[in-house]
C-alpha atoms as a PDB file:
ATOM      1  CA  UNK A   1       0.000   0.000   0.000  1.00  0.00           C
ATOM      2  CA  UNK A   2       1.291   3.326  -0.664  1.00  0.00           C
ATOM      3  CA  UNK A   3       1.181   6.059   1.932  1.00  0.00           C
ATOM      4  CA  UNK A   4       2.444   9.558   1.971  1.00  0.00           C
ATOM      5  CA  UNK A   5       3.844  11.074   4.746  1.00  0.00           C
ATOM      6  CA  UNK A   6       3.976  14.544   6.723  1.00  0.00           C
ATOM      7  CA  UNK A   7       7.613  14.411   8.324  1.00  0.00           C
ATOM      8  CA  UNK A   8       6.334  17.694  10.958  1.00  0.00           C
ATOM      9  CA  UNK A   9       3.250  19.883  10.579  1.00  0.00           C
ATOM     10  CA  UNK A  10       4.032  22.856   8.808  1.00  0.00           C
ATOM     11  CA  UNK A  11       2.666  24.909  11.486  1.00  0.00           C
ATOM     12  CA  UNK A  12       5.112  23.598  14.537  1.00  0.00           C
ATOM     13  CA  UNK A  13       7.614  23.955  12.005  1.00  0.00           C
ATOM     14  CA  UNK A  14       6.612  27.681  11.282  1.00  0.00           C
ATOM     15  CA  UNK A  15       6.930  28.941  15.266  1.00  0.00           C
ATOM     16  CA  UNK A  16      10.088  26.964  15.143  1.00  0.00           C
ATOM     17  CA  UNK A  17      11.237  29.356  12.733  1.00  0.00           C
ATOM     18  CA  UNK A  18       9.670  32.025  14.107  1.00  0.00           C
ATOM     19  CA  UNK A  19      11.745  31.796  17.322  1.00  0.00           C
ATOM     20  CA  UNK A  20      14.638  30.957  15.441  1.00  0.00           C
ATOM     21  CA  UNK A  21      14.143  34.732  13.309  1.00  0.00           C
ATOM     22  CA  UNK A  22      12.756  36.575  16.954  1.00  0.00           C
ATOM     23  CA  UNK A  23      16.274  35.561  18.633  1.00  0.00           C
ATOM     24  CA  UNK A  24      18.231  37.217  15.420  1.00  0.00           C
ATOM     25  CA  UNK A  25      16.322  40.155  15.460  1.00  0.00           C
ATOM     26  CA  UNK A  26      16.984  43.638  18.214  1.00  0.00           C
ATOM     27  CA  UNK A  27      13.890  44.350  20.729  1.00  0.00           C
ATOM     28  CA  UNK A  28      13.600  47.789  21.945  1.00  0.00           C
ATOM     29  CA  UNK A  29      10.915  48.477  24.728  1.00  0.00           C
ATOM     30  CA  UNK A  30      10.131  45.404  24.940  1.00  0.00           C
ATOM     31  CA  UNK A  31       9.020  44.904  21.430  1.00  0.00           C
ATOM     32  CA  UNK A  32      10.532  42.724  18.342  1.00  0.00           C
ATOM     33  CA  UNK A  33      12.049  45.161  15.646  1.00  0.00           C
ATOM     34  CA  UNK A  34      11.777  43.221  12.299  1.00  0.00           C
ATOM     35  CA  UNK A  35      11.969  46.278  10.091  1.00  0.00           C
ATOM     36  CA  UNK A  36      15.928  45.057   9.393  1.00  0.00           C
ATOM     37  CA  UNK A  37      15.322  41.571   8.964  1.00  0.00           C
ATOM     38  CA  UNK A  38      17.294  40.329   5.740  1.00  0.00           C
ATOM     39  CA  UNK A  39      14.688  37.488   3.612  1.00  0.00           C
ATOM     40  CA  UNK A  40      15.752  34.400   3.956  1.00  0.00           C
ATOM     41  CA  UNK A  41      15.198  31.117   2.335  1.00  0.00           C
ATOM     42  CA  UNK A  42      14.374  28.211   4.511  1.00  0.00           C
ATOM     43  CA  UNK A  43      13.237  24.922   4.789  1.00  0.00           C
ATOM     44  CA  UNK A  44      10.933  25.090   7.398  1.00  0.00           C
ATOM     45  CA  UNK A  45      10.872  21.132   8.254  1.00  0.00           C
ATOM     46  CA  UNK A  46      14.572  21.284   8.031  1.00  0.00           C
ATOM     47  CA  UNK A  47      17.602  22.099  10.395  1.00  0.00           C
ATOM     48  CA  UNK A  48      19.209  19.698  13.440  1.00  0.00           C
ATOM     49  CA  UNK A  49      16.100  20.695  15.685  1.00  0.00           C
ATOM     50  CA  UNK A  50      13.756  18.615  13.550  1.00  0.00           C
ATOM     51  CA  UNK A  51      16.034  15.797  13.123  1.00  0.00           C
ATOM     52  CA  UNK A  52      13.893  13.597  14.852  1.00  0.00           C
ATOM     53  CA  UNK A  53      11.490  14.525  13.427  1.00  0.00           C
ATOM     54  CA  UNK A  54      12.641  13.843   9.880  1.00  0.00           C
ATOM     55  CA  UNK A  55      13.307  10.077  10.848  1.00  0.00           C
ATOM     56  CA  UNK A  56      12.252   7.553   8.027  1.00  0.00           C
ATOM     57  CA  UNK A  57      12.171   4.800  10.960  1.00  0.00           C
ATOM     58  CA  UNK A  58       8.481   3.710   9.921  1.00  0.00           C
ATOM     59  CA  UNK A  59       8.345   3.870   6.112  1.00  0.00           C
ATOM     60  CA  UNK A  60       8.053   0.209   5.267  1.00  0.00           C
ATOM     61  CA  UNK A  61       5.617   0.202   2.289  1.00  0.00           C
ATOM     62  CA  UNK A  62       7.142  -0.434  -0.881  1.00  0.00           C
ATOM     63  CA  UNK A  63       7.189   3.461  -1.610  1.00  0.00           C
ATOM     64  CA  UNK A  64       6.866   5.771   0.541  1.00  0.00           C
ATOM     65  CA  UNK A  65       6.774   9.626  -0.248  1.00  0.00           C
ATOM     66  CA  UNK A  66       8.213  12.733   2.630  1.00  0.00           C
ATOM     67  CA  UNK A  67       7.342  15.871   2.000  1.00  0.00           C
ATOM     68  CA  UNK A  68       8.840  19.212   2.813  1.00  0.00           C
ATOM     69  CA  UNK A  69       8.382  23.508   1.762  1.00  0.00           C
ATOM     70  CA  UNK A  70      10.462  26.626   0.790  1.00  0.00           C
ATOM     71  CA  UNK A  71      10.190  29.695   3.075  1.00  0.00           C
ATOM     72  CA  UNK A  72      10.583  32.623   2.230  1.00  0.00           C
ATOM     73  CA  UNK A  73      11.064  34.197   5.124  1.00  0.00           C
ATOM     74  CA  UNK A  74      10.748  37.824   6.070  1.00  0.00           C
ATOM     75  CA  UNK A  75       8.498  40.668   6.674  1.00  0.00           C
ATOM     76  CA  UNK A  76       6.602  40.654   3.410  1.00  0.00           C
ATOM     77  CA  UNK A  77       5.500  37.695   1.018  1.00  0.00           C
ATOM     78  CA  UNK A  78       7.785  37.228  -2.156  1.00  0.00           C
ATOM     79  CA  UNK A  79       8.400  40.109  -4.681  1.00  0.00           C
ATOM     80  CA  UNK A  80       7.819  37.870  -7.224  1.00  0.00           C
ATOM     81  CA  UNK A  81       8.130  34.665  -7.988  1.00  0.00           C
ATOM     82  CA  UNK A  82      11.774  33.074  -7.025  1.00  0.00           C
ATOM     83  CA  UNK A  83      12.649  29.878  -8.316  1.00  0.00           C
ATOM     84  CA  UNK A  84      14.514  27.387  -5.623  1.00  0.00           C
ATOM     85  CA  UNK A  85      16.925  24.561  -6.601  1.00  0.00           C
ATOM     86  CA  UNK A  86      17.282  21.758  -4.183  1.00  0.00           C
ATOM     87  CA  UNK A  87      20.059  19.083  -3.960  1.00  0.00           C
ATOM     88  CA  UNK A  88      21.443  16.135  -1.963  1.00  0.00           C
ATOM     89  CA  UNK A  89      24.461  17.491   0.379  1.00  0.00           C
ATOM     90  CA  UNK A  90      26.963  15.246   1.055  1.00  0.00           C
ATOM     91  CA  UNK A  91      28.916  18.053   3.102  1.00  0.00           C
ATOM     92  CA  UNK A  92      26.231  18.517   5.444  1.00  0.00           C
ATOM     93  CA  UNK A  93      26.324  14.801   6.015  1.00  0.00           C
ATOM     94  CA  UNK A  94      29.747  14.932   6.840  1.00  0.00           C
ATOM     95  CA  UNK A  95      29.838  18.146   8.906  1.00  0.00           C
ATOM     96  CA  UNK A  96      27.247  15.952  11.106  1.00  0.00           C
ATOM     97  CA  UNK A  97      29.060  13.050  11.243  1.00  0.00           C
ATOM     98  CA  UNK A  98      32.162  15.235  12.274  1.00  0.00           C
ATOM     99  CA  UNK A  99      30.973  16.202  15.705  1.00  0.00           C
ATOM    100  CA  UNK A 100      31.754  14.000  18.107  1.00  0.00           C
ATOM    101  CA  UNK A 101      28.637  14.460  20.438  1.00  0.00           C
ATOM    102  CA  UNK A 102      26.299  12.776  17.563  1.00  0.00           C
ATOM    103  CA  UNK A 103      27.267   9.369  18.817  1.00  0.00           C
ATOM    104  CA  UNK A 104      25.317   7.442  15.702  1.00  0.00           C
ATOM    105  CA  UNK A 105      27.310   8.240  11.777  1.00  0.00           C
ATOM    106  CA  UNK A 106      25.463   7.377   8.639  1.00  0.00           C
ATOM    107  CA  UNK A 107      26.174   6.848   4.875  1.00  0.00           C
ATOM    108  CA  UNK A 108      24.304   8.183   2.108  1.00  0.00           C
ATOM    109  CA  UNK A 109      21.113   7.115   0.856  1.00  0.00           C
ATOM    110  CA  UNK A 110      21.924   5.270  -2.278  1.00  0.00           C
ATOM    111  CA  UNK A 111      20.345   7.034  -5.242  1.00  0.00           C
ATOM    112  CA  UNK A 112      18.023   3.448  -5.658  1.00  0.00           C
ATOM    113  CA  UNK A 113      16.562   3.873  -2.447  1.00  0.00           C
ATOM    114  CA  UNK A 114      14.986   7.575  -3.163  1.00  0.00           C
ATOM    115  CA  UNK A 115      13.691  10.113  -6.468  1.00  0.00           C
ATOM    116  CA  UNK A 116      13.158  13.883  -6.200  1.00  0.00           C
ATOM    117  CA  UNK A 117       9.443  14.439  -7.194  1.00  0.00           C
ATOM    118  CA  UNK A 118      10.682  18.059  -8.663  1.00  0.00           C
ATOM    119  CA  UNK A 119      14.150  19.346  -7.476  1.00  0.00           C
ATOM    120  CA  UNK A 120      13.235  22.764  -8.249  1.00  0.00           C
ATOM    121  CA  UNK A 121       9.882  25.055  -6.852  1.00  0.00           C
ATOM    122  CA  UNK A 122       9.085  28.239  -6.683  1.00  0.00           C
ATOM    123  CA  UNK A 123       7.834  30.941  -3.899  1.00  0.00           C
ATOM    124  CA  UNK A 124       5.232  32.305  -5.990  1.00  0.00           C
ATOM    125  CA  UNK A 125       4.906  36.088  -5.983  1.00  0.00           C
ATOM    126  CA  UNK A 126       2.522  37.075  -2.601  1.00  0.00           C
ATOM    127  CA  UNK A 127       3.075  33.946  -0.903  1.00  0.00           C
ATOM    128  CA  UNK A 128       5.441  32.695   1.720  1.00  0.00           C
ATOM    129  CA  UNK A 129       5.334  29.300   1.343  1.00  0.00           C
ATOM    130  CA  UNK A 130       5.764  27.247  -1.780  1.00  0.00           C
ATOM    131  CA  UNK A 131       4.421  24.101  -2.535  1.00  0.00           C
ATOM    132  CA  UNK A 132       5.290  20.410  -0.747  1.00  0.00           C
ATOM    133  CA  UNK A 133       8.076  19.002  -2.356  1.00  0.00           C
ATOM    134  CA  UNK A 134       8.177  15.186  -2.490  1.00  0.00           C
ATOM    135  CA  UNK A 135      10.851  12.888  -1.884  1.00  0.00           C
ATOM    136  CA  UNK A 136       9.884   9.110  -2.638  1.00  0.00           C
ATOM    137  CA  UNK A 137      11.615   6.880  -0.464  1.00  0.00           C
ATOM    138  CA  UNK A 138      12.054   2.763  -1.504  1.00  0.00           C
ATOM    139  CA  UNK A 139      12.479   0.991   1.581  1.00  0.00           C
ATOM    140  CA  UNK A 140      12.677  -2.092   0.097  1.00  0.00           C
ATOM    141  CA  UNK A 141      15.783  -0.985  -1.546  1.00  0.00           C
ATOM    142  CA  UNK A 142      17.766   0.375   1.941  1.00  0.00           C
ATOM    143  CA  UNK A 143      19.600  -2.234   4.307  1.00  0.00           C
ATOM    144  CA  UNK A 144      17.706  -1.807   7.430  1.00  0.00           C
ATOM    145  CA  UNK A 145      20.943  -2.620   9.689  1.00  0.00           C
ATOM    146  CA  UNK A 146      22.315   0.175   8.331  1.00  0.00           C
ATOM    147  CA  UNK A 147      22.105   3.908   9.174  1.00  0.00           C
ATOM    148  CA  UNK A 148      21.021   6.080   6.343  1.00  0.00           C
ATOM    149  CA  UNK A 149      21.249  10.205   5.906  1.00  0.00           C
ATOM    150  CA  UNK A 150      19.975  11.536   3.267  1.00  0.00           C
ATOM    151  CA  UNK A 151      20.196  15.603   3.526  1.00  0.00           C
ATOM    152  CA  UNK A 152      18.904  17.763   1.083  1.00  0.00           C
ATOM    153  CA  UNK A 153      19.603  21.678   0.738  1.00  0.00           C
ATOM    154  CA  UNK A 154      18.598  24.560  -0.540  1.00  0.00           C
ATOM    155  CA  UNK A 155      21.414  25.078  -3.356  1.00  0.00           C
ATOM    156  CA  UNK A 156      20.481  28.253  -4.850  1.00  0.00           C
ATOM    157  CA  UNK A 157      17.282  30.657  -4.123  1.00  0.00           C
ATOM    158  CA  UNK A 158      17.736  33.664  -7.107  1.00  0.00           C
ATOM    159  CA  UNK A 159      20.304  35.861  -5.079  1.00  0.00           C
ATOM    160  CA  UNK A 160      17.861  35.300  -1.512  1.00  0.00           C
ATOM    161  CA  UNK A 161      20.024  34.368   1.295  1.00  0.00           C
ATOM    162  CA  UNK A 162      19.744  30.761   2.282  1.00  0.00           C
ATOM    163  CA  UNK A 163      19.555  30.396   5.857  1.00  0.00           C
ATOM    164  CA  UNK A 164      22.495  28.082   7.826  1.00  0.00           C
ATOM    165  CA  UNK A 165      20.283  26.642  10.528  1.00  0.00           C
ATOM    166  CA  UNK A 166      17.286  25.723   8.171  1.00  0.00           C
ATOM    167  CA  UNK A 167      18.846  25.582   4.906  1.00  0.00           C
ATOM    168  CA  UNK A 168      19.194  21.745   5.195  1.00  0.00           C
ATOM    169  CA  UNK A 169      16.347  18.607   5.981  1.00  0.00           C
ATOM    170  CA  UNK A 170      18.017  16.013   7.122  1.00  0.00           C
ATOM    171  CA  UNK A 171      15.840  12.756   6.071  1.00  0.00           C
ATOM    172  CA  UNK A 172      17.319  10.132   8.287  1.00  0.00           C
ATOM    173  CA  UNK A 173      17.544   5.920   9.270  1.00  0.00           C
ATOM    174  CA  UNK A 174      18.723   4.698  11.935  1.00  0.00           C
ATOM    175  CA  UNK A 175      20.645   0.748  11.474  1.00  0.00           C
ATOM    176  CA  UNK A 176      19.447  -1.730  13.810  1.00  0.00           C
ATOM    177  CA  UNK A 177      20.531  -4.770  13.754  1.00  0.00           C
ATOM    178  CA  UNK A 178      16.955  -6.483  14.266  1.00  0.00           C
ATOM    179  CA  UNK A 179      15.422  -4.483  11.604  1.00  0.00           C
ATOM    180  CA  UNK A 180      13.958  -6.386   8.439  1.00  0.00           C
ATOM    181  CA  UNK A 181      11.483  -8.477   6.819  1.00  0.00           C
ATOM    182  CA  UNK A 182      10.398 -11.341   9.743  1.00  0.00           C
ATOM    183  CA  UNK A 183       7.625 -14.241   8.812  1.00  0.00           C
ATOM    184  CA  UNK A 184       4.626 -12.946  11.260  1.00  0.00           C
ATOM    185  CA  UNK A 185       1.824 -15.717  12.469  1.00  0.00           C
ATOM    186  CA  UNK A 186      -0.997 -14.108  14.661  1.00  0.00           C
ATOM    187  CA  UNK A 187      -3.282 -16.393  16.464  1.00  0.00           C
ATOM    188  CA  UNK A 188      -6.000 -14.487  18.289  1.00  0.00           C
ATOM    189  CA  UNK A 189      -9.125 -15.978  20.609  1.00  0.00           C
ATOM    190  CA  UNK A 190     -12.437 -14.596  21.776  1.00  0.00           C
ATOM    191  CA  UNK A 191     -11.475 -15.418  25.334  1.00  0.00           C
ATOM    192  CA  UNK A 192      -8.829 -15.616  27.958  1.00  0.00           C
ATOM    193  CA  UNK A 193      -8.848 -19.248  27.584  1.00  0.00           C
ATOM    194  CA  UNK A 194      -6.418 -20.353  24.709  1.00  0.00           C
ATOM    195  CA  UNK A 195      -7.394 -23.721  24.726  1.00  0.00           C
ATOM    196  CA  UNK A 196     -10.734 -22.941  22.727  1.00  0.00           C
ATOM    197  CA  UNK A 197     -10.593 -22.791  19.166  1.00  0.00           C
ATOM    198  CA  UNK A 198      -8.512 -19.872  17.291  1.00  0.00           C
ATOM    199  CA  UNK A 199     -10.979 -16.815  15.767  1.00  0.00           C
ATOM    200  CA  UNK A 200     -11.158 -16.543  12.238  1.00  0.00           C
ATOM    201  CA  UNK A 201      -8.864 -14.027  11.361  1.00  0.00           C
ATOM    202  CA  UNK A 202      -5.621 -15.596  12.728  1.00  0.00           C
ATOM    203  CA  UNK A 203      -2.980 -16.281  10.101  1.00  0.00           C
ATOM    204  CA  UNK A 204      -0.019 -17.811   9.491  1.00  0.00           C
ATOM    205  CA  UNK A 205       2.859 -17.147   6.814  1.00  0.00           C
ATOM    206  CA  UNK A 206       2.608 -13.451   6.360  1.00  0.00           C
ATOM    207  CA  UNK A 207       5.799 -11.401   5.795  1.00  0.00           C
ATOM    208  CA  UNK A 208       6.496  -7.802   7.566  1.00  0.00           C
ATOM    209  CA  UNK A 209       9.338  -5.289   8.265  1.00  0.00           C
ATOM    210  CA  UNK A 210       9.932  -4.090  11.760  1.00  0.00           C
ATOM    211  CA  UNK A 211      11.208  -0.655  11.338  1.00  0.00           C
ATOM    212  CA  UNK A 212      13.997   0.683  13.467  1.00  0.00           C
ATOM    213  CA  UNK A 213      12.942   3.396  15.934  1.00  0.00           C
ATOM    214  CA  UNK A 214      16.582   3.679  17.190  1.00  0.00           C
ATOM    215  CA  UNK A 215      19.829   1.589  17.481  1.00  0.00           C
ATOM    216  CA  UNK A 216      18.163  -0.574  19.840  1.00  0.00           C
ATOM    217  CA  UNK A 217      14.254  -0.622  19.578  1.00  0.00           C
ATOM    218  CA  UNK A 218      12.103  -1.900  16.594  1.00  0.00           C
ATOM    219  CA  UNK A 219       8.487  -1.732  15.546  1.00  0.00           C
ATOM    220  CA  UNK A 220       6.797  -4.800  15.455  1.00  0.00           C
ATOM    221  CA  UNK A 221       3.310  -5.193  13.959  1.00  0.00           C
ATOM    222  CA  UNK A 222       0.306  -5.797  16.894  1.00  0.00           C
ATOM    223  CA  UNK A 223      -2.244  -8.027  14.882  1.00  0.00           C
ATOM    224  CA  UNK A 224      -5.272  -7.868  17.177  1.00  0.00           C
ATOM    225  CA  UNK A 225      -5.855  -3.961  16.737  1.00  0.00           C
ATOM    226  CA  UNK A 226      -5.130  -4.171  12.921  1.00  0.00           C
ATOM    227  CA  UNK A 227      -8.145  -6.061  12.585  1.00  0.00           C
ATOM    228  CA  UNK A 228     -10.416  -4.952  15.272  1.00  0.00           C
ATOM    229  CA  UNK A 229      -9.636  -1.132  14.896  1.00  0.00           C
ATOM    230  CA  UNK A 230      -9.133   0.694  11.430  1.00  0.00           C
ATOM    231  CA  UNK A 231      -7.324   3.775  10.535  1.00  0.00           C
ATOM    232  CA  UNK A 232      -3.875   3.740  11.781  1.00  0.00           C
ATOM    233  CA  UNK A 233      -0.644   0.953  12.113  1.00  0.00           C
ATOM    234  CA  UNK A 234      -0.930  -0.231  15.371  1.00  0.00           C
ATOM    235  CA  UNK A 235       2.455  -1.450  16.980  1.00  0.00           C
ATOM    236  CA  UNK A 236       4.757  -2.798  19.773  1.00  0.00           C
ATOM    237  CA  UNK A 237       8.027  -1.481  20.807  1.00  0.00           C
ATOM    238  CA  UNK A 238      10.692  -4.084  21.661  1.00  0.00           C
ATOM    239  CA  UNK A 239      13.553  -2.872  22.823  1.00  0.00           C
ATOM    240  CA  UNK A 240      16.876  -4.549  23.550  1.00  0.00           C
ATOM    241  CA  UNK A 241      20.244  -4.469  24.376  1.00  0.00           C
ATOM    242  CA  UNK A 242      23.397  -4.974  21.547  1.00  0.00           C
ATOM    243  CA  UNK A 243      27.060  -5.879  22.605  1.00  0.00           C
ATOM    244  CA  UNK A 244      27.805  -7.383  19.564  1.00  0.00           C
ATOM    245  CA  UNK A 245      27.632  -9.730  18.696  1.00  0.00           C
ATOM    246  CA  UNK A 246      25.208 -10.659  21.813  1.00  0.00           C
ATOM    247  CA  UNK A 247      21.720  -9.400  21.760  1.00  0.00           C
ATOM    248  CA  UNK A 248      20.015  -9.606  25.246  1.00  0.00           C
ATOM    249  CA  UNK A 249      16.958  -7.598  27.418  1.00  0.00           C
ATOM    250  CA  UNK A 250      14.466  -8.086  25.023  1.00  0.00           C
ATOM    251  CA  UNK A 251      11.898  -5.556  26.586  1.00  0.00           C
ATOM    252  CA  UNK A 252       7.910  -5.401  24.732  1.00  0.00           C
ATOM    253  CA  UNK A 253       5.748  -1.917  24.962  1.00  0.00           C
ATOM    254  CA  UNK A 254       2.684  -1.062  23.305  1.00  0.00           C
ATOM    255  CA  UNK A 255       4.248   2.289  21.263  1.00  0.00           C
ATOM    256  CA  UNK A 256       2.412   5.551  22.114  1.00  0.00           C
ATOM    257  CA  UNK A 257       0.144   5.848  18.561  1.00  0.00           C
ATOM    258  CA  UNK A 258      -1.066   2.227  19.431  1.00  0.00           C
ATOM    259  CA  UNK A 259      -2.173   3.492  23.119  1.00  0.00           C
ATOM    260  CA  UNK A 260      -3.863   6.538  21.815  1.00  0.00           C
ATOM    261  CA  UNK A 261      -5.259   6.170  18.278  1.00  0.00           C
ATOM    262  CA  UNK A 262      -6.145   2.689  18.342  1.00  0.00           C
ATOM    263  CA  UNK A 263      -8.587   3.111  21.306  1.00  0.00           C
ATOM    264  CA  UNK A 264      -6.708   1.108  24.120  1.00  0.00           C
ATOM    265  CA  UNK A 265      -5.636   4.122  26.350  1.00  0.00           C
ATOM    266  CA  UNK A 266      -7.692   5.544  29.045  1.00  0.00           C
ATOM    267  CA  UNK A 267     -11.006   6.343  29.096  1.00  0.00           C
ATOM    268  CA  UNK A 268     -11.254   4.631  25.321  1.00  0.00           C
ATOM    269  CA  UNK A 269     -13.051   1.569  26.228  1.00  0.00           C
ATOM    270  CA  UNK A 270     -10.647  -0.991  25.911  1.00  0.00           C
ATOM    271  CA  UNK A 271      -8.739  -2.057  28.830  1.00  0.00           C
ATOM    272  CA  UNK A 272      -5.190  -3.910  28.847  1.00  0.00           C
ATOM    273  CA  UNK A 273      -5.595  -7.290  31.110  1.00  0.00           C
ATOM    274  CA  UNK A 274      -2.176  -7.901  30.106  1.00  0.00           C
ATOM    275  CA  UNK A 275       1.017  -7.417  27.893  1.00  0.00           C
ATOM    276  CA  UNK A 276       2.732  -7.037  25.835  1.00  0.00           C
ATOM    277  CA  UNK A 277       4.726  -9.876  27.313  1.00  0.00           C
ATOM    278  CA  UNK A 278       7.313 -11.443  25.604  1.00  0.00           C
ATOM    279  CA  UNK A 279       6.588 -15.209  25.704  1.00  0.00           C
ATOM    280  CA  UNK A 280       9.389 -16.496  23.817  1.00  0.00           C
ATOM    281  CA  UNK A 281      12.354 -14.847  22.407  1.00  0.00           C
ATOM    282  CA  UNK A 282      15.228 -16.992  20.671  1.00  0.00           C
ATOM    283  CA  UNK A 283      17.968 -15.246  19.425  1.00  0.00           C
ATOM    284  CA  UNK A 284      19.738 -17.102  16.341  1.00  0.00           C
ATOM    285  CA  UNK A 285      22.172 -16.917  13.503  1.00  0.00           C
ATOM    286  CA  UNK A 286      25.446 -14.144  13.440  1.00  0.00           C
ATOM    287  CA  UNK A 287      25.491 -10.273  12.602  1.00  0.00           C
ATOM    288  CA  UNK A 288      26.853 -11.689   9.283  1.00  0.00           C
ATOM    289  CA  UNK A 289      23.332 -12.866   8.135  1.00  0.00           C
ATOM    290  CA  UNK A 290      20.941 -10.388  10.644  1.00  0.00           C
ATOM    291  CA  UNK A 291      20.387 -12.923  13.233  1.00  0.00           C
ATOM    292  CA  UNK A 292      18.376 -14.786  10.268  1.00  0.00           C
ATOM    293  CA  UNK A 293      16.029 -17.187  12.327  1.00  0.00           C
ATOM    294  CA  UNK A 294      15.544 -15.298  15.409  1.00  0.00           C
ATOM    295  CA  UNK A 295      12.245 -15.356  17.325  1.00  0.00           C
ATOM    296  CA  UNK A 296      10.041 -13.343  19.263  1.00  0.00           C
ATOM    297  CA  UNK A 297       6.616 -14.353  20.592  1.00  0.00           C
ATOM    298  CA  UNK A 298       4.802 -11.395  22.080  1.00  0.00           C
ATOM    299  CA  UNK A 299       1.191 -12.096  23.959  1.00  0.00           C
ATOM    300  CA  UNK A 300      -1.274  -9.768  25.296  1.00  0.00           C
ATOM    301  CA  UNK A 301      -5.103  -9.909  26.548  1.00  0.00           C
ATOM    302  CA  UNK A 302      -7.670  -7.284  26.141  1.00  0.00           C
ATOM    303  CA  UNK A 303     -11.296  -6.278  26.886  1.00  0.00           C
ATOM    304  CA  UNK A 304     -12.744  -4.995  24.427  1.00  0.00           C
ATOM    305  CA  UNK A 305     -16.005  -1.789  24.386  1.00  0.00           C
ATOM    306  CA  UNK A 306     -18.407  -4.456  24.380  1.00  0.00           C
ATOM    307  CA  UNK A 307     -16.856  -6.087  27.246  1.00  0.00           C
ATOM    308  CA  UNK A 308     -15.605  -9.249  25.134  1.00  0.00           C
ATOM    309  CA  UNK A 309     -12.303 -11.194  26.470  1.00  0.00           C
ATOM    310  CA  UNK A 310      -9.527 -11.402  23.614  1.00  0.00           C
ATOM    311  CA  UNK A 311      -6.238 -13.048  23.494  1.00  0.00           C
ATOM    312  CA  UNK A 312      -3.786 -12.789  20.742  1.00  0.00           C
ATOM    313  CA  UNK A 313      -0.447 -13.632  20.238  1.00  0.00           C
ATOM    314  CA  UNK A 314       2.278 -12.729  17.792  1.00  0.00           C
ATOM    315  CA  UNK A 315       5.091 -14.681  16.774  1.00  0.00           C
ATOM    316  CA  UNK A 316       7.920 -13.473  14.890  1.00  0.00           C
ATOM    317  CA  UNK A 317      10.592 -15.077  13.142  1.00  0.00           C
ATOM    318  CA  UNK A 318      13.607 -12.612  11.432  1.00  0.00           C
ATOM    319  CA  UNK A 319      14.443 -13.830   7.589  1.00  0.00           C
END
């Protein structure tokens, strides 16, 4: 299925800048000056604050698509229309990597992995903002175990000043060494006793990725509320820890859109009777192969609005 994603909301991403431009600018009385503030070009999604932010931890589809703007920001809309060029920026990769407080280094995105929708877009005349540029991202094409940069910058704006701190988004992957396709059987009851009979929509044999969240945590797909709640990709943390090559304190969460979107939180009218517990987890093969053959089992029990008792289990096993 293909799915396009938001990497920040434009308007968090706007007072960002905004308090970015209000700390350049002098105050007298107690009020902001702007009358001296030089245009700049910006990215608004962009800059080391909204690195986070610009992870591409949960794209797993077969092709996904980030989006990002042009600013042009100052005290009045564009003059006219001004014409921005964008590009990949290997030097702002390496100035990153180059600090020694950023603790994880990355490599390129290969040019297979990603396409520029349009790698030029203009400010039109009046307006501030241009229009989203899109960056389609092949995950199926990037080796999850490794971590990925792939920073783009503003590379000329028609004589406007580009701006240092938000000239750059930095579209970002974090390696992991348990992230990657796994074989994913989900067995699910309409009770607490799992004894009875399996319901109808377990299944055996399916394939998934679990996404990286960081060097130590994945995303693991949570079967019960993909079926019994629609709308959003409902998932369990499992964190561990990696002294390679030993992989240990295998740790299961429900992740924070699962507690709140799918309708399990508090007050929602499901209640957690249990889990995510991690019922089996077998660690095999080397870092050579991705710990091919490794398993995780993760259970949890649920009651549902209605009041009825579920049980499902997910078992996972890394290809």
């Amino acid at each position: 299925m293909k799915r396009t994603k938001n990497i920040i909301p434009l308007f968090l991403a706007a007072l960002l800048m905004m308090a970015f431009f209000n700390s350049c600018v002098k105050s007298r009385s107690g009020a902001t000056d702007f009358g001296s503030l030089t245009p700049f070009m910006t990215i608004p999604e962009g800059g080391l604050n909204n690195f986070g932010a610009s992870g591409l931890g949960r794209f797993v589809d077969a092709s996904d698509t980030a989006w990002f703007h042009v600013n042009y920001a100052a005290t009045t809309v564009a003059p006219h229309d001004i014409v921005v060029t964008l590009g990949v920026d290997n030097d702002a990769m390496a100035i990153y990597n180059a600090d020694p407080t950023h603790v994880v280094k990355f490599v390129i995105l290969p040019d297979s992995a990603f396409s520029f929708t349009t790698t030029t877009i203009t400010v039109r005349a009046g307006q501030s903002y241009s229009d989203a540029v899109g960056v389609v991202i092949l995950p199926g094409k990037i080796d999850p175990t490794t971590s990925y940069m792939l920073p783009i910058s503003i590379t000329d704006a028609q004589g406007v000043n580009i701006s240092a701190n938000f000239g750059t988004i930095y579209f970002n992957k974090i390696g992991n060494p348990l992230a990657g396709a796994y074989t994913w059987d989900f067995t699910r009851w309409q009770s607490f006793d799992t004894t009875t009979a399996p319901q109808g929509s377990s299944f055996t044999g399916h394939t998934t990725i679990a996404a990286a969240v960081d060097a130590t945590t994945i995303y693991l797909p949570e079967g019960y509320l993909q079926t019994a709640v629609t709308g959003a990709a409902y998932s369990t943390y499992l964190a561990f820890t990696y002294n390679a090559p030993v992989l240990s304190n295998f740790v299961p969460s429900f992740d924070a859109l699962t507690l709140s979107a799918s309708g399990i939180g508090p007050g929602s009218g499901f209640t957690i009777v249990s889990g995510p517990v991690l019922d089996k987890a077998i660690v095999a093969g080397t870092p050579a192969n991705n710990f091919r053959g490794t398993v995780f089992r993760i259970r949890g029990q649920v009651i549902n609005p209605t009041g009825g008792d579920r049980t499902f289990i997910d078992n996972f096993t890394k290809q």
